[in-house]
Protein backbone atom coordinates (compact mmCIF):
# COMPACT_ATOMS: atom_id res chain seq x y z
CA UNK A 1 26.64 102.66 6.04
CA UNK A 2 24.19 101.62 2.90
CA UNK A 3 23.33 104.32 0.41
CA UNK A 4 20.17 104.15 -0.93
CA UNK A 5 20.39 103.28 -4.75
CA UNK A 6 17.55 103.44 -7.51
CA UNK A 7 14.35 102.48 -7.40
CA UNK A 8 14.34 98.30 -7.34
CA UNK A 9 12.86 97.01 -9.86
CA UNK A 10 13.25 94.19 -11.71
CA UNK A 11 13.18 93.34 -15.31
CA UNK A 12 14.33 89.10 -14.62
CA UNK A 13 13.26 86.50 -12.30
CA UNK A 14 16.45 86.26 -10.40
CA UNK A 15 17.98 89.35 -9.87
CA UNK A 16 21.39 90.76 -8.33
CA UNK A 17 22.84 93.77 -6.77
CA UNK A 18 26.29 94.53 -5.44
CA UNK A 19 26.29 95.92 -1.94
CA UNK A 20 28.90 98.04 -0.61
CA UNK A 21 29.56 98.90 2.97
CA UNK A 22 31.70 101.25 4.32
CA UNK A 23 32.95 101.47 7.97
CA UNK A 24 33.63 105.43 9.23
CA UNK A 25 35.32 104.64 12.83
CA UNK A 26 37.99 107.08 13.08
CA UNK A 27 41.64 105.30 12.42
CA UNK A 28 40.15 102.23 11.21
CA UNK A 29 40.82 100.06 14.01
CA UNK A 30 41.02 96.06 13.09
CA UNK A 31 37.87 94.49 13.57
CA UNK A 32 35.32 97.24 12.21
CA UNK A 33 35.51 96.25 8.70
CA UNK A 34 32.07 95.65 7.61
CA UNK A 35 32.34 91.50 6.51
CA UNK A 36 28.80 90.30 6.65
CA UNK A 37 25.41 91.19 5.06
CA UNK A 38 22.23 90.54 5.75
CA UNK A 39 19.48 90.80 2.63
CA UNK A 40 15.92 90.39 2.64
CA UNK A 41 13.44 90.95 -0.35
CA UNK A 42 9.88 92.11 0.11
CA UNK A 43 9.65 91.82 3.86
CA UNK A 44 11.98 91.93 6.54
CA UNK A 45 9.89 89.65 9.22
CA UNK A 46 10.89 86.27 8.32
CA UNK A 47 14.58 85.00 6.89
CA UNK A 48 17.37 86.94 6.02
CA UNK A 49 20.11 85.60 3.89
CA UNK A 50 23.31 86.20 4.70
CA UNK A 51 26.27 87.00 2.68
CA UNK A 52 30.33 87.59 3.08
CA UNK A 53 31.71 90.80 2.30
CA UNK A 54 35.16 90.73 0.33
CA UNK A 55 37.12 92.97 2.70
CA UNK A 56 39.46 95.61 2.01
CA UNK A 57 41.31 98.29 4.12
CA UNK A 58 37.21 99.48 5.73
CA UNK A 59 35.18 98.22 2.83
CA UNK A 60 33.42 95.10 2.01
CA UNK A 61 31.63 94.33 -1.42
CA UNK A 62 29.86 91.12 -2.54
CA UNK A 63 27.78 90.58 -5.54
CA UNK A 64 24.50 88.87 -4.26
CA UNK A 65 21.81 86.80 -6.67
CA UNK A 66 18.14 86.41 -4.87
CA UNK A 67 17.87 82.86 -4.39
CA UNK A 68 14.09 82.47 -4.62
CA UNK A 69 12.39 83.34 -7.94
CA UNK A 70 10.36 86.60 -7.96
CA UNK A 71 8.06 88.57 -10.00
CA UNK A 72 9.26 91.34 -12.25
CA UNK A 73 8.30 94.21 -11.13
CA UNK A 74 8.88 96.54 -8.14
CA UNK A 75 10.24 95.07 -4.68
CA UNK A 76 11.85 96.39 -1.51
CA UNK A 77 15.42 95.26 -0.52
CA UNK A 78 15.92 95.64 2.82
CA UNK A 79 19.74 95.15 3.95
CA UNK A 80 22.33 95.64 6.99
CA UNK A 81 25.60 95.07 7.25
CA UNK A 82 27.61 93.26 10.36
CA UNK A 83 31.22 93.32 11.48
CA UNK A 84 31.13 89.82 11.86
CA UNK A 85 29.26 89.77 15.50
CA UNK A 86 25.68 89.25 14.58
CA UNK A 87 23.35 86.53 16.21
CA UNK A 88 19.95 85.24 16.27
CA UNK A 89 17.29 85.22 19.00
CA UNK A 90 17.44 81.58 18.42
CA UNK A 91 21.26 81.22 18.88
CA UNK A 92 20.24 83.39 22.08
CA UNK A 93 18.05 81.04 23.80
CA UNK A 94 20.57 78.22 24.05
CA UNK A 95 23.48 80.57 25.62
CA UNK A 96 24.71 78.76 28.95
């Protein structure tokens, strides 16, 4: 789960937020450990940038830096997080 935080905006060209992502299955089986994240910036049609989690016990945190400049100013962040078994609809189309 991602909590909403404050208001994104940005005072720097290259900004970075810490993400933190909790898994709630009851007993904590192995395996649903959030480890992946998935980050986009103003729009969430085109690429998203992955990034590992540091795990521990059912958390993950990573500190992520935006890799392409932006403007200051207000932006959206749009983010999920993956236990590791995310694809692509283009890793999809060459399944045999």
């Amino acid at each position: 789960m991602l909590s909403e935080g404050p208001r994104l905006e940005f005072n720097n060209t290259k900004p970075s937020f810490t993400v933190t992502a909790t898994s709630d299955f009851q007993g904590n089986p192995a395996g649903t450990a959030p480890t992946e994240v998935f980050y986009a910036v103003d729009d969430w049609r085109f690429t998203w940038s992955p990034k590992a989690l540091t795990v521990k016990g059912n958390a993950g945190t990573a500190k992520v830096t935006v890799p392409a400049a932006l403007s200051t100013g207000r932006h959206i962040l749009y983010a999920y997080v993956s236990i590791g078994d995310a694809a692509t609809v283009q890793s999809a189309l060459f399944c045999t």
